[in-house]
N, C-alpha and C. Protein backbone atom coordinates (compact mmCIF):
# COMPACT_ATOMS: atom_id res chain seq x y z
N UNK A 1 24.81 4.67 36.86
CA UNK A 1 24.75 6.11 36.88
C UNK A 1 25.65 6.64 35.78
N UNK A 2 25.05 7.57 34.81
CA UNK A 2 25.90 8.19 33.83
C UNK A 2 26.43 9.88 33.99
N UNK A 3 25.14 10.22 35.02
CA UNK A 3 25.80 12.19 34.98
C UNK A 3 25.54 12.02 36.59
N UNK A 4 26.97 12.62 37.22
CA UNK A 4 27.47 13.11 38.89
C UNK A 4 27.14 14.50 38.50
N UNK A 5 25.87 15.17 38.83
CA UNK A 5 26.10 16.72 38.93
C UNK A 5 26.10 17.14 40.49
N UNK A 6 27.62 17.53 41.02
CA UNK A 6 27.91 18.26 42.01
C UNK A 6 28.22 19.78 41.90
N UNK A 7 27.65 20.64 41.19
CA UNK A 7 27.73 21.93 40.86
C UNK A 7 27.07 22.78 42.45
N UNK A 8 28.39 23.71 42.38
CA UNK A 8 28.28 24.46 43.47
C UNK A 8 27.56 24.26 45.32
N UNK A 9 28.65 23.01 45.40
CA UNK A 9 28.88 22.15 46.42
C UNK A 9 30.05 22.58 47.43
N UNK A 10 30.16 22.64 48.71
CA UNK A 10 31.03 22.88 49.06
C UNK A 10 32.51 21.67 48.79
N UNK A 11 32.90 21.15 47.69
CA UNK A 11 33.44 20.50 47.74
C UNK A 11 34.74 20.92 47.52
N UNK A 12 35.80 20.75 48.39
CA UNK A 12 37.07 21.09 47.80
C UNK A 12 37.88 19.85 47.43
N UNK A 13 39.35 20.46 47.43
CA UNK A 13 40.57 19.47 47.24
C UNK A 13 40.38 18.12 47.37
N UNK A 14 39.90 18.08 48.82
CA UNK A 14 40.05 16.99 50.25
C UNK A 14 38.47 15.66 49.08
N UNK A 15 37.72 16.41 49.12
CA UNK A 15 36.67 15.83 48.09
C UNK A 15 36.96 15.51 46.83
N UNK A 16 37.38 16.35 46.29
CA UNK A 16 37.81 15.59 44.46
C UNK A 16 38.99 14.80 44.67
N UNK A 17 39.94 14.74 45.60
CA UNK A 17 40.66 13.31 45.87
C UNK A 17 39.45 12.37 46.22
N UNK A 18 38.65 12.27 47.07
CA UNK A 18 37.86 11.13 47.00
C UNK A 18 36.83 10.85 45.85
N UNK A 19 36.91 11.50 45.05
CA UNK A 19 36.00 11.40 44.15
C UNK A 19 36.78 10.88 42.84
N UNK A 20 37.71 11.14 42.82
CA UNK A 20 39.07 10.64 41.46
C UNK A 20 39.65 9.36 42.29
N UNK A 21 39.23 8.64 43.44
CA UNK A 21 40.02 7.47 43.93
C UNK A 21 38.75 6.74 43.88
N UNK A 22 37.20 7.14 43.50
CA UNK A 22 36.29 6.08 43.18
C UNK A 22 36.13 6.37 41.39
N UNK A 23 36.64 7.34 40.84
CA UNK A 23 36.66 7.29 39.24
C UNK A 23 37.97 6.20 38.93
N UNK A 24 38.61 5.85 39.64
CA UNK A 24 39.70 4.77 39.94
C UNK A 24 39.02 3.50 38.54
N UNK A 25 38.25 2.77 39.49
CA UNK A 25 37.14 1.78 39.07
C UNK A 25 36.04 2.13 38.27
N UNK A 26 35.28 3.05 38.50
CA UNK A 26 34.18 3.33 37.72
C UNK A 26 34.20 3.63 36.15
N UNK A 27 33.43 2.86 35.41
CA UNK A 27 33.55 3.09 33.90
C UNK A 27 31.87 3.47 33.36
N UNK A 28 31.22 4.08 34.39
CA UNK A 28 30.05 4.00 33.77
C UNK A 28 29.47 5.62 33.83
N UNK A 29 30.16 6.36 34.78
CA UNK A 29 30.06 7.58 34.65
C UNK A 29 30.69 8.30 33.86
N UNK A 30 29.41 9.19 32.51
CA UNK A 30 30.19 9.75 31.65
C UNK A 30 30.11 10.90 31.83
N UNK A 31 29.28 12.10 33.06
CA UNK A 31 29.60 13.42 33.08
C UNK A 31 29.89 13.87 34.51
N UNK A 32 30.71 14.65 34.72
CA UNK A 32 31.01 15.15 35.44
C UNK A 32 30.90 16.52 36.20
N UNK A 33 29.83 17.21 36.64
CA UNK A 33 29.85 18.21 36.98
C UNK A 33 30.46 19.15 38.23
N UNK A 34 31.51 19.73 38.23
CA UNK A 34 32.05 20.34 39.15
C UNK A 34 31.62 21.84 39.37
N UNK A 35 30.83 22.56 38.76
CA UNK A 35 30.66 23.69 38.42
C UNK A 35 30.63 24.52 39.64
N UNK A 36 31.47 25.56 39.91
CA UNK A 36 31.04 26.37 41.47
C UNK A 36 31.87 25.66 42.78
N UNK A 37 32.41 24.18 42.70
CA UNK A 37 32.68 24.05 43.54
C UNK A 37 34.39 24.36 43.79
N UNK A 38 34.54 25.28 45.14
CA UNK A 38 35.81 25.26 44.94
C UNK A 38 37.14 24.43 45.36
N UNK A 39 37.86 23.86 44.36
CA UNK A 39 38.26 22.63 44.55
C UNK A 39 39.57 23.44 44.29
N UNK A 40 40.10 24.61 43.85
CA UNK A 40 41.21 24.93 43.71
C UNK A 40 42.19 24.40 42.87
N UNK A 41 42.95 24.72 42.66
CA UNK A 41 44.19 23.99 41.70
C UNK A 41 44.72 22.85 41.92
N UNK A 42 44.54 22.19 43.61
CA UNK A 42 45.05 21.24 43.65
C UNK A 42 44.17 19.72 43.53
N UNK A 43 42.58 20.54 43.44
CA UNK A 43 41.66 19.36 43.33
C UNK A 43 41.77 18.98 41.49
N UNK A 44 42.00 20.29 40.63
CA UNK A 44 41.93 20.64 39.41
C UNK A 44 43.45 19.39 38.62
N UNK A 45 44.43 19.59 39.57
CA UNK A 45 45.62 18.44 39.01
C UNK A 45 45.25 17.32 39.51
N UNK A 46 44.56 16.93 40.65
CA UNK A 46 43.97 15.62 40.62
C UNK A 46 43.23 14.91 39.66
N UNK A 47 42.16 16.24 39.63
CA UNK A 47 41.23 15.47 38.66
C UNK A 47 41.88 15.30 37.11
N UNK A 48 42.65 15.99 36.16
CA UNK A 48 43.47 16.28 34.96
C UNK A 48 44.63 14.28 35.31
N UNK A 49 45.00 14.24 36.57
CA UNK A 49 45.68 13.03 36.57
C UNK A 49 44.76 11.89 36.31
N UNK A 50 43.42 11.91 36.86
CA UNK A 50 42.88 10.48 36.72
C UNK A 50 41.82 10.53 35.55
N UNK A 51 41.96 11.83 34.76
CA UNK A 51 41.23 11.74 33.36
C UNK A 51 42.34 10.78 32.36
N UNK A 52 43.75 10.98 32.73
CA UNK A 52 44.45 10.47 32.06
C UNK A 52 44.39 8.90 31.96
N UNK A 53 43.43 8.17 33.30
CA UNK A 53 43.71 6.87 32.99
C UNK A 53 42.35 6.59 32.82
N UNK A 54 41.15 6.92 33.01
CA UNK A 54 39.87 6.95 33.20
C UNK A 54 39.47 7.79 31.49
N UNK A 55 39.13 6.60 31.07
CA UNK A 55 38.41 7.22 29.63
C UNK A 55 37.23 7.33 29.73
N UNK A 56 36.42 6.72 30.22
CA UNK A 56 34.90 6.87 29.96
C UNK A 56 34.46 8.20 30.38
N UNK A 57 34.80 9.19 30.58
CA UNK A 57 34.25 10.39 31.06
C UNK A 57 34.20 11.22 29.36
N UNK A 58 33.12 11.16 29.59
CA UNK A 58 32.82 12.68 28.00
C UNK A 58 32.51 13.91 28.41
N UNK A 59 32.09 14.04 29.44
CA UNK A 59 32.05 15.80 29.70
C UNK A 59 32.51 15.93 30.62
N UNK A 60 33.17 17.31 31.36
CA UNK A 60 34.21 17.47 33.26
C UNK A 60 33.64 18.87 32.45
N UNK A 61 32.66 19.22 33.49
CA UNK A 61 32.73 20.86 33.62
C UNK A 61 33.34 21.10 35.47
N UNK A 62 34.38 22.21 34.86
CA UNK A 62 34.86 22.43 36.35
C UNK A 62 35.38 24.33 36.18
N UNK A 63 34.17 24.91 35.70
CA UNK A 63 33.75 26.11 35.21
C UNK A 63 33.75 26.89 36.75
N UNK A 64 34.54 27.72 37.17
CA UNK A 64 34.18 28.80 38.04
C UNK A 64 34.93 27.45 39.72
N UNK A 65 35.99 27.23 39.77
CA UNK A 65 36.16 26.26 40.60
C UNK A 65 37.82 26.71 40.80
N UNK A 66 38.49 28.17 40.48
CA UNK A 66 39.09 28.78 41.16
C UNK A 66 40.81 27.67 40.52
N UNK A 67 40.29 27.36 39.56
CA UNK A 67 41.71 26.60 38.76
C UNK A 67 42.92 27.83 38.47
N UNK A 68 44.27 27.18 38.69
CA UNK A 68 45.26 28.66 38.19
C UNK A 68 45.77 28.00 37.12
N UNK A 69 46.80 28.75 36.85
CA UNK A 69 47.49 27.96 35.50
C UNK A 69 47.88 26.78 35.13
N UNK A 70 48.29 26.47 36.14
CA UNK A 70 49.13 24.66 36.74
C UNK A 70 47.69 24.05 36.41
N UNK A 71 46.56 24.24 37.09
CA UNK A 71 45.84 23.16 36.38
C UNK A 71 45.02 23.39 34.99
N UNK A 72 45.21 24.58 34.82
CA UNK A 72 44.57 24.62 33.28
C UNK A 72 45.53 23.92 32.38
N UNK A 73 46.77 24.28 32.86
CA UNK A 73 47.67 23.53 31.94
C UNK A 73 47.89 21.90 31.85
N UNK A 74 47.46 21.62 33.16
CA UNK A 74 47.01 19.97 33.38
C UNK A 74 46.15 19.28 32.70
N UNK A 75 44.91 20.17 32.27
CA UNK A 75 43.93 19.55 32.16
C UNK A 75 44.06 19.85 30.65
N UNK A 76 44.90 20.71 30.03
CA UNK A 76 45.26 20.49 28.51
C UNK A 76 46.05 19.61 28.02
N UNK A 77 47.07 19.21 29.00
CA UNK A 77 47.89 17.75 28.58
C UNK A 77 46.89 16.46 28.72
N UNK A 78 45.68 16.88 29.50
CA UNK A 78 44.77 15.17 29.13
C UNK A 78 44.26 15.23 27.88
N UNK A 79 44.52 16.68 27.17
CA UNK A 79 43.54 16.35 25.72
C UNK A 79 44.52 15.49 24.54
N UNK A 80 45.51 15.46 25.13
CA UNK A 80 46.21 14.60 24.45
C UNK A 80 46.60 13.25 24.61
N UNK A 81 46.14 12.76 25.23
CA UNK A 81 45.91 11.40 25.67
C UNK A 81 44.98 11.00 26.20
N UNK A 82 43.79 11.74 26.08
CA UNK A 82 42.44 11.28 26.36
C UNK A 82 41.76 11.48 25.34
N UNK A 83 41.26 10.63 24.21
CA UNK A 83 40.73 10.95 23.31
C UNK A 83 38.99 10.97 23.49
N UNK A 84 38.67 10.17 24.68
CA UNK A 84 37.31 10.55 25.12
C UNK A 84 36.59 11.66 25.22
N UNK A 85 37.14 12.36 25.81
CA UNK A 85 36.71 13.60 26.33
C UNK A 85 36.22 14.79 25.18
N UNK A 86 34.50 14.76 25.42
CA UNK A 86 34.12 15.34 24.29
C UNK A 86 33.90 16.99 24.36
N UNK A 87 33.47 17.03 26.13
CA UNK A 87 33.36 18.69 26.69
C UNK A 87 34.28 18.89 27.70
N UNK A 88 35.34 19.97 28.15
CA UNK A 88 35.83 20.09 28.89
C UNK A 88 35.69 21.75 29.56
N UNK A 89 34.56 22.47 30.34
CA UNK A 89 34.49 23.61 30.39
C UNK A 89 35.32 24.20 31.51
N UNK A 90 36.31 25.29 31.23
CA UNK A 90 37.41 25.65 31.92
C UNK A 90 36.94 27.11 31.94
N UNK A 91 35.47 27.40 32.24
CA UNK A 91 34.70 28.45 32.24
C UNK A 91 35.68 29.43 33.46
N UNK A 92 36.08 30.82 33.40
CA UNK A 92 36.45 31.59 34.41
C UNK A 92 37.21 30.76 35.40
N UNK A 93 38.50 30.83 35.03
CA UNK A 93 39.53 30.39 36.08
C UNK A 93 40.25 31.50 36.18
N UNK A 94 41.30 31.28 37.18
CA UNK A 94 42.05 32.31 38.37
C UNK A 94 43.56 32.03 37.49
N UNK A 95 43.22 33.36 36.09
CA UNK A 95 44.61 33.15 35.47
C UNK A 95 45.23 34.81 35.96
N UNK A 96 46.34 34.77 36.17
CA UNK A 96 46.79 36.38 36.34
C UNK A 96 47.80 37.17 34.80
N UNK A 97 48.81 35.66 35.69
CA UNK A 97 50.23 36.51 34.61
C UNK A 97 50.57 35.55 33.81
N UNK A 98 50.15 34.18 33.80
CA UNK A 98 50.11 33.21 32.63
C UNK A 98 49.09 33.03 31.85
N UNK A 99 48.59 33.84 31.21
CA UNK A 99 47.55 33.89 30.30
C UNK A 99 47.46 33.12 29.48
N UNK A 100 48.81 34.16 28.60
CA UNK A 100 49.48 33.11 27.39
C UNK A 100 49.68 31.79 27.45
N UNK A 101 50.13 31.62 28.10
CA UNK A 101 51.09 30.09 28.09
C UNK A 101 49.91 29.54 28.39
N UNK A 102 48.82 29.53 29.20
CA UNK A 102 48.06 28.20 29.30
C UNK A 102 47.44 28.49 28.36
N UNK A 103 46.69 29.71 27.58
CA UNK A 103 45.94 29.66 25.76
C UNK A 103 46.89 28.63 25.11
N UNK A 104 48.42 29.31 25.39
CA UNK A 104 49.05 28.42 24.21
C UNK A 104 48.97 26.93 23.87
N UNK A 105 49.02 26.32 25.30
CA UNK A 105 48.57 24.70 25.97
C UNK A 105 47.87 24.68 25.51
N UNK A 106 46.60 25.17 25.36
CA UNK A 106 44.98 24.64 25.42
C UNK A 106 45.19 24.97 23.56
N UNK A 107 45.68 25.51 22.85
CA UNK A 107 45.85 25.44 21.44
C UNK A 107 46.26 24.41 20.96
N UNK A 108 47.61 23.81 21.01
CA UNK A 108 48.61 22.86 21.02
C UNK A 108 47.84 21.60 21.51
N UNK A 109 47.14 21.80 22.76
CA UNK A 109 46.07 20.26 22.66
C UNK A 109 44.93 20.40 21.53
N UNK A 110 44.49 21.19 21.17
CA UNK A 110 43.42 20.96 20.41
C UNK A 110 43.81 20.82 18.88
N UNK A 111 44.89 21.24 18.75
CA UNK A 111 45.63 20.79 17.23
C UNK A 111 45.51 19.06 17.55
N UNK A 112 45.99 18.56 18.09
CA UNK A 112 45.79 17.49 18.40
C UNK A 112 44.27 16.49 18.96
């Protein structure tokens, strides 16, 4: 299997931990669709942790899935040590008063 599309699934937190503890092993899935589901910020630093050891993934859309800053900013420190990763859509997340600072992240990874 190469594309998981789970877009607008009830999947939260409790789910993208089980889903980043079978991306553990798996090297054959290269897209990832999260789109709609709300997994919140804490499914959003899960998943940003096991991109870091898990290369084979080329696309993670996790567009509209209620991410705050903490994980936008997570998922900009994998662009720097994940050189795989060819799409990463961070479509409409739940930014308020850190705007800046996670643009600035997501700049600073892509210089890189």
């Amino acid at each position: 299997m190469r594309t998981l599309r789970l877009s607008y699934n009830d999947i939260g937190a409790e789910g993208v931990e089980h889903l980043c503890n079978g991306l553990l092993v798996n090297t054959s899935v290269r897209e990832i669709d999260l789109e709609g589901c709300k997994m919140g910020s804490e499914g959003g630093l899960q998943l940003a942790a096991r991109l870091q050891v898990n290369t084979s993934i080329r696309t993670l859309k996790v567009a509209n899935t209620d991410l705050n800053a903490d994980a936008i900013i997570a998922m900009a420190t994998i662009l720097h040590g994940n050189s795989t990763l060819e799409v990463l859509d961070l479509s409409r997340p739940l930014l308020f008063s850190c705007r800046e600072e996670t643009t600035r992240h997501l700049s600073d990874a892509l210089k890189v």
